[in-house]
C-alpha atoms as a PDB file:
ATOM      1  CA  UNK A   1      54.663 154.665 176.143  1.00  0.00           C
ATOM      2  CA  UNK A   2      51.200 156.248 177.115  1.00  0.00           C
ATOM      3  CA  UNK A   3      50.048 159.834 177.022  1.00  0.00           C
ATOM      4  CA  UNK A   4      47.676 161.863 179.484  1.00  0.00           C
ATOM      5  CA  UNK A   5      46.713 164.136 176.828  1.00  0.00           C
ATOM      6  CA  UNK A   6      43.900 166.243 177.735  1.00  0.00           C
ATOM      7  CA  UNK A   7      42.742 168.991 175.255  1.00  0.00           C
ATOM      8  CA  UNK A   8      42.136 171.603 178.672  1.00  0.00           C
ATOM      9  CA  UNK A   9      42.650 175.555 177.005  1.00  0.00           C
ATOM     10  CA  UNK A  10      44.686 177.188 179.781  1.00  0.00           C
ATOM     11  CA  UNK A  11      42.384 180.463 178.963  1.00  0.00           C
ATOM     12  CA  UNK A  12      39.220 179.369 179.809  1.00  0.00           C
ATOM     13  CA  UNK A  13      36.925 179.494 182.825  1.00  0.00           C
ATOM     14  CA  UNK A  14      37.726 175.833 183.392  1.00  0.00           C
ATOM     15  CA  UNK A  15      41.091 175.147 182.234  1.00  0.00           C
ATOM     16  CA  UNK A  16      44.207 175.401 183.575  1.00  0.00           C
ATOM     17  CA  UNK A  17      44.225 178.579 185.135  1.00  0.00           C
ATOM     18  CA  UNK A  18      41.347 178.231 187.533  1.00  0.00           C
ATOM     19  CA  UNK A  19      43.947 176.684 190.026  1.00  0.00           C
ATOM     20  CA  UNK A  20      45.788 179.651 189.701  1.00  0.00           C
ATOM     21  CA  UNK A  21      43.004 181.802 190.259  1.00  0.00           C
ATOM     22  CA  UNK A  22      41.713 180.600 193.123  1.00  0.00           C
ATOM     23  CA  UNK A  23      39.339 183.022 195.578  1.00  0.00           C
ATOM     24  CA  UNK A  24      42.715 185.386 197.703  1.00  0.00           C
ATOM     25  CA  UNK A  25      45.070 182.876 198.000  1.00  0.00           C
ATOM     26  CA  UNK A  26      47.877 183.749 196.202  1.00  0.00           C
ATOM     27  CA  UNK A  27      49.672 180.405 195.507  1.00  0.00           C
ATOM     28  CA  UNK A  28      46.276 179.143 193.989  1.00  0.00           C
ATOM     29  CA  UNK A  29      44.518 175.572 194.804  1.00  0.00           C
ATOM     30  CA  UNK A  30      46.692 172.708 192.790  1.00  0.00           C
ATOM     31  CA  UNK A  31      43.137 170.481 192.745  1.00  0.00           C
ATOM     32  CA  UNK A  32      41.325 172.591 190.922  1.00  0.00           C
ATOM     33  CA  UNK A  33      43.882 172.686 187.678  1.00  0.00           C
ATOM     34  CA  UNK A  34      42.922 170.135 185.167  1.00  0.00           C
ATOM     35  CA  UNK A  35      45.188 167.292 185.028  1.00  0.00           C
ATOM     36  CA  UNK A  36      47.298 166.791 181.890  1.00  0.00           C
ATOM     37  CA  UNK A  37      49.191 168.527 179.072  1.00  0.00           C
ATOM     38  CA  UNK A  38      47.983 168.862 175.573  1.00  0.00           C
ATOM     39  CA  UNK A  39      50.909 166.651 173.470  1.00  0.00           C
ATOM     40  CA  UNK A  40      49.234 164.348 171.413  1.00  0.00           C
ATOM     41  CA  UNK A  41      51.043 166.082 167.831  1.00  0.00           C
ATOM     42  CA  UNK A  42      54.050 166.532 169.860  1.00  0.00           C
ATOM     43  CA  UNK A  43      54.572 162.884 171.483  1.00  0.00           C
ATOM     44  CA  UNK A  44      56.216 161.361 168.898  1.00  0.00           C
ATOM     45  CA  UNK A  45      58.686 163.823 167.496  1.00  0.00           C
ATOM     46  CA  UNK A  46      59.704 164.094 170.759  1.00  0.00           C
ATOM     47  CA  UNK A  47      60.377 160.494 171.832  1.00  0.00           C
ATOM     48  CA  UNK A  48      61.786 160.462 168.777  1.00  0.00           C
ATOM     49  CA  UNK A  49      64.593 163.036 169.626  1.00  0.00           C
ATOM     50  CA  UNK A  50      65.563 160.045 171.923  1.00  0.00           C
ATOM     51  CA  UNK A  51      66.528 158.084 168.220  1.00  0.00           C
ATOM     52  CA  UNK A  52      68.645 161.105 166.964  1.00  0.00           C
ATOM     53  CA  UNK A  53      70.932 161.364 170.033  1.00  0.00           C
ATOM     54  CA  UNK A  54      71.591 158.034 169.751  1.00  0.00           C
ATOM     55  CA  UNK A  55      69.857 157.042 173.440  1.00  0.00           C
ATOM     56  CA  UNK A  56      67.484 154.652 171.959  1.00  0.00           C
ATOM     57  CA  UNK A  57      67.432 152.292 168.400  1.00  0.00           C
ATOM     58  CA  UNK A  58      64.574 152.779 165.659  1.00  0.00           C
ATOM     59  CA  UNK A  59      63.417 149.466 166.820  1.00  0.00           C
ATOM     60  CA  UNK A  60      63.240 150.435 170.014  1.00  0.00           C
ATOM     61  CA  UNK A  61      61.381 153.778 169.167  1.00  0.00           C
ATOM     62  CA  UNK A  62      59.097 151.377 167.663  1.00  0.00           C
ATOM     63  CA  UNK A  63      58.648 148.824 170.460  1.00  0.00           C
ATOM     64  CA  UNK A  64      57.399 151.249 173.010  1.00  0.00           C
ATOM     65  CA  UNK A  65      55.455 153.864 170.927  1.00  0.00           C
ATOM     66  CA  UNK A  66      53.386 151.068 168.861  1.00  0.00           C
ATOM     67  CA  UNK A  67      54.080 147.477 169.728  1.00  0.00           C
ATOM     68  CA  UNK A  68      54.066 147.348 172.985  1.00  0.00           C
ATOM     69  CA  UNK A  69      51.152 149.835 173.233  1.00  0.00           C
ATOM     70  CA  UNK A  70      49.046 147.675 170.972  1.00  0.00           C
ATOM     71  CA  UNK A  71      49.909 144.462 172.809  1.00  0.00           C
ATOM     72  CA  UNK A  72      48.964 146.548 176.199  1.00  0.00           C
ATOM     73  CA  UNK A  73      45.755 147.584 174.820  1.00  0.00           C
ATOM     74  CA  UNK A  74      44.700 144.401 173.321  1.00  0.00           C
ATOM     75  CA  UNK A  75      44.581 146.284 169.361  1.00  0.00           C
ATOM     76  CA  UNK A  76      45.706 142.845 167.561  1.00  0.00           C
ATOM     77  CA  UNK A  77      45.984 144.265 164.266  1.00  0.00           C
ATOM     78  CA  UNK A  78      48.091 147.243 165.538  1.00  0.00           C
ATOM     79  CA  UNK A  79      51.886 147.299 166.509  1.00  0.00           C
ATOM     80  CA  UNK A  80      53.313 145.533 163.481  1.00  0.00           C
ATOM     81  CA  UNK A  81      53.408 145.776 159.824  1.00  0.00           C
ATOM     82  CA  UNK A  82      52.593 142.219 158.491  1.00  0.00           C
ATOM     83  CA  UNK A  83      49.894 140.545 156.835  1.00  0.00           C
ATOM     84  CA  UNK A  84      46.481 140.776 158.519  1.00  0.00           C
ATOM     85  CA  UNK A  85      47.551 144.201 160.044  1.00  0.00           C
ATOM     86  CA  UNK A  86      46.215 147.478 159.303  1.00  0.00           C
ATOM     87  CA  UNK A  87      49.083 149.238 157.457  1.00  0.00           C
ATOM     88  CA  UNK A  88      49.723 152.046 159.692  1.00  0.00           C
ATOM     89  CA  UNK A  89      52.777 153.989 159.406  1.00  0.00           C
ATOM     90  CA  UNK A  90      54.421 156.840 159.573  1.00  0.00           C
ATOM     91  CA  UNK A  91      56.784 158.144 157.603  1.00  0.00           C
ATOM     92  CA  UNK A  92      59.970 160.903 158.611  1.00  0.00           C
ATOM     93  CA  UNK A  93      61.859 162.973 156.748  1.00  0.00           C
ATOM     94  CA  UNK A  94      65.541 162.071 155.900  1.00  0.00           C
ATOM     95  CA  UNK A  95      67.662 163.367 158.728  1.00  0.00           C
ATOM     96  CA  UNK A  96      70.154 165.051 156.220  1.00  0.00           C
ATOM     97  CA  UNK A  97      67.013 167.162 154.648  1.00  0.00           C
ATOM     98  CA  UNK A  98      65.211 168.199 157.125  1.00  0.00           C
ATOM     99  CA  UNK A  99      65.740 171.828 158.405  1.00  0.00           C
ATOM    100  CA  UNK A 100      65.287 171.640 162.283  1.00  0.00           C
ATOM    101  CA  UNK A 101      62.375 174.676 163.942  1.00  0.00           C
ATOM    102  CA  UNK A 102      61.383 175.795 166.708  1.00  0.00           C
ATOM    103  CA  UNK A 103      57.668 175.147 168.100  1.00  0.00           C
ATOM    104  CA  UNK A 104      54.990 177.458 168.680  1.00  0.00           C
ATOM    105  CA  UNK A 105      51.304 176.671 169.351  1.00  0.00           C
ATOM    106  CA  UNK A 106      50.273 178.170 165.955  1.00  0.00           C
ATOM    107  CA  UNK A 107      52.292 175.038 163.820  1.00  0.00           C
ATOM    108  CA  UNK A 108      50.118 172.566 165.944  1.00  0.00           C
ATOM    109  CA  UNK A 109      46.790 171.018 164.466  1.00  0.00           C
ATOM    110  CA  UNK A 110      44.552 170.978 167.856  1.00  0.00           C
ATOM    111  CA  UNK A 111      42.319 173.827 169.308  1.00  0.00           C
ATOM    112  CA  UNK A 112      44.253 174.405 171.945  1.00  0.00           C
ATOM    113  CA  UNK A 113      45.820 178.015 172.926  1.00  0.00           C
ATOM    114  CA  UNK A 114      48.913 176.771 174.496  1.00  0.00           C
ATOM    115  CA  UNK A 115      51.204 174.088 174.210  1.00  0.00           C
ATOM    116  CA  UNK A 116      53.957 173.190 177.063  1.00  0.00           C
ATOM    117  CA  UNK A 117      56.736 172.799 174.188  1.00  0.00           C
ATOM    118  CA  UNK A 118      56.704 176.223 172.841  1.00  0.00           C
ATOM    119  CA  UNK A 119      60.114 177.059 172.253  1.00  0.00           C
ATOM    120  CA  UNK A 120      61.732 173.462 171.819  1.00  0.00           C
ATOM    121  CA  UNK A 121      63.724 172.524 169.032  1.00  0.00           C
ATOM    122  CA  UNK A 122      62.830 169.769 166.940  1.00  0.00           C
ATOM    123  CA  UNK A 123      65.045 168.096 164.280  1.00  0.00           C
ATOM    124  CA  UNK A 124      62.452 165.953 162.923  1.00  0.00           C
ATOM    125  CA  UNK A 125      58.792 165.389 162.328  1.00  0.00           C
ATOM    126  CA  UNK A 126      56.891 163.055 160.803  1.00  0.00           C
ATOM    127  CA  UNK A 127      56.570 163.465 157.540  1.00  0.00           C
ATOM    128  CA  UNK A 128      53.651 161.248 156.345  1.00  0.00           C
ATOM    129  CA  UNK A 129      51.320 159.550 158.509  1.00  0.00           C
ATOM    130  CA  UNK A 130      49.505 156.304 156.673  1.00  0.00           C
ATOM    131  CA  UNK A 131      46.094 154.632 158.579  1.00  0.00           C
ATOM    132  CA  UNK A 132      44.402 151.385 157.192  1.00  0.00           C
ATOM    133  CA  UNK A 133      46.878 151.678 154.202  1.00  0.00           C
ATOM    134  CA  UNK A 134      45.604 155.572 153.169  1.00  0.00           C
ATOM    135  CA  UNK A 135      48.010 158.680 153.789  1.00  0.00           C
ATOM    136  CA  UNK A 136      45.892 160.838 156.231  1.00  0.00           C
ATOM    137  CA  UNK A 137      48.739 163.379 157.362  1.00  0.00           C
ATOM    138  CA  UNK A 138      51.579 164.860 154.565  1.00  0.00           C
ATOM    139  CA  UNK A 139      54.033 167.260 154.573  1.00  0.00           C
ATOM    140  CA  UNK A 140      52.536 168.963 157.670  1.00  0.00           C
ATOM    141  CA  UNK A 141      48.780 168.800 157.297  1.00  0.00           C
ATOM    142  CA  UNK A 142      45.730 166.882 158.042  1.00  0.00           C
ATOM    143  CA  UNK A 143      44.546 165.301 154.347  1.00  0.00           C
ATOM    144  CA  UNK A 144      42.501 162.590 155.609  1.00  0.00           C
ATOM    145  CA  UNK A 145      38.814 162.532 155.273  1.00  0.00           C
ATOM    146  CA  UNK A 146      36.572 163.659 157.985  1.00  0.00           C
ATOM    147  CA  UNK A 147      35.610 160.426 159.901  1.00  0.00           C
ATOM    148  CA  UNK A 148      37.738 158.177 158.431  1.00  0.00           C
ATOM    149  CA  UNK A 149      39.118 157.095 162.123  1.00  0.00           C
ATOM    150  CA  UNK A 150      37.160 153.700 163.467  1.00  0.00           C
ATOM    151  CA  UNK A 151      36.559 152.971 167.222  1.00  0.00           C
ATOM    152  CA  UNK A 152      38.570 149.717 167.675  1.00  0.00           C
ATOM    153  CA  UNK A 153      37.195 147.363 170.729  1.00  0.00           C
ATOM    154  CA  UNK A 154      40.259 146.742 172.950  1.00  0.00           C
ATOM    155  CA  UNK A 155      40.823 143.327 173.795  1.00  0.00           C
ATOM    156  CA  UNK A 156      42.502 141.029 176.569  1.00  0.00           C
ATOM    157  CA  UNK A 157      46.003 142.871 176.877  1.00  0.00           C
ATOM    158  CA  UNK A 158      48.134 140.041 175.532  1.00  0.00           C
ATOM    159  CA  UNK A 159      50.835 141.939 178.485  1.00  0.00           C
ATOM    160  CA  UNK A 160      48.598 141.292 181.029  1.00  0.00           C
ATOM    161  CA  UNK A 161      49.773 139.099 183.863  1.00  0.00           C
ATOM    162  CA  UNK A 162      51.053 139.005 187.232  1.00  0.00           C
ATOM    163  CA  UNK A 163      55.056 140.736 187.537  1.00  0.00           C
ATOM    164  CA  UNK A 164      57.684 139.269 189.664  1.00  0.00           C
END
């Protein structure tokens, strides 16, 4: 699982209403809107739905939203929990506890002014989120240090490789 996030504000000279906009044509010019969707909070509680309905396993949930995408990227100590690795987790709440909400832009942590999943229902969210073996996200907000995040060199995908 990959994302094309892209942080665009829909309100702003450049974002995604400048297609929309465009000179007298009514129906707008579909090149000139900014490709992408801001989701990068909202990915995985949404994927995850896929674990509550019963259409996909927790170890599959796993596969393609961390191992696989570490293997693809070439991030050998990401994916996996295991000695040598960096400890990241995260963390959700017990289904039986957790109250299910519904979305709007305000709950989200990003400078955005829209979100396409205003309005959705969620019945879980992650609950803590744990980087290099320190909890940087908890019970719905950022407490991680400024900076703490380190640029990680990709290497060789250890996917790559012709397909039949």
């Amino acid at each position: 699982m990959s994302s094309d996030h892209a942080a665009v504000n829909f309100h702003h000279p450049r974002g995604k209403q400048k297609g929309l906009e465009y000179g007298n044509q009514p129906q707008g010019k579909f090149q000139y809107i900014p490709n992408g969707l801001p989701g990068l909070e909202t990915r995985l509680p949404l994927l995850f739905s896929g674990v509550l309905s019963g259409r996909i396993t927790p170890q599959k949930f796993v596969e393609v939203t961390s191992t696989n995408a570490a293997k693809l990227y070439g991030l050998k100590k990401k994916g996996s929990i295991g000695p040598g690795f960096d400890a990241d987790i995260t963390i959700w709440y017990p289904q039986e506890s957790f109250k299910p909400f519904t979305l709007t832009n305000d709950m989200l942590h990003h400078a955005i002014d829209y979100t396409p999943f205003e309005g959705v229902e969620f019945k879980n969210w992650p609950r803590h989120t744990i980087v290099r073996g320190k909890v940087v996200f908890s019970e719905g907000e950022v407490v991680g240090e400024m900076g703490y995040g380190n640029f990680i060199k990709r290497e060789k995908s250890s996917l790559a490789g012709p397909r039949d």
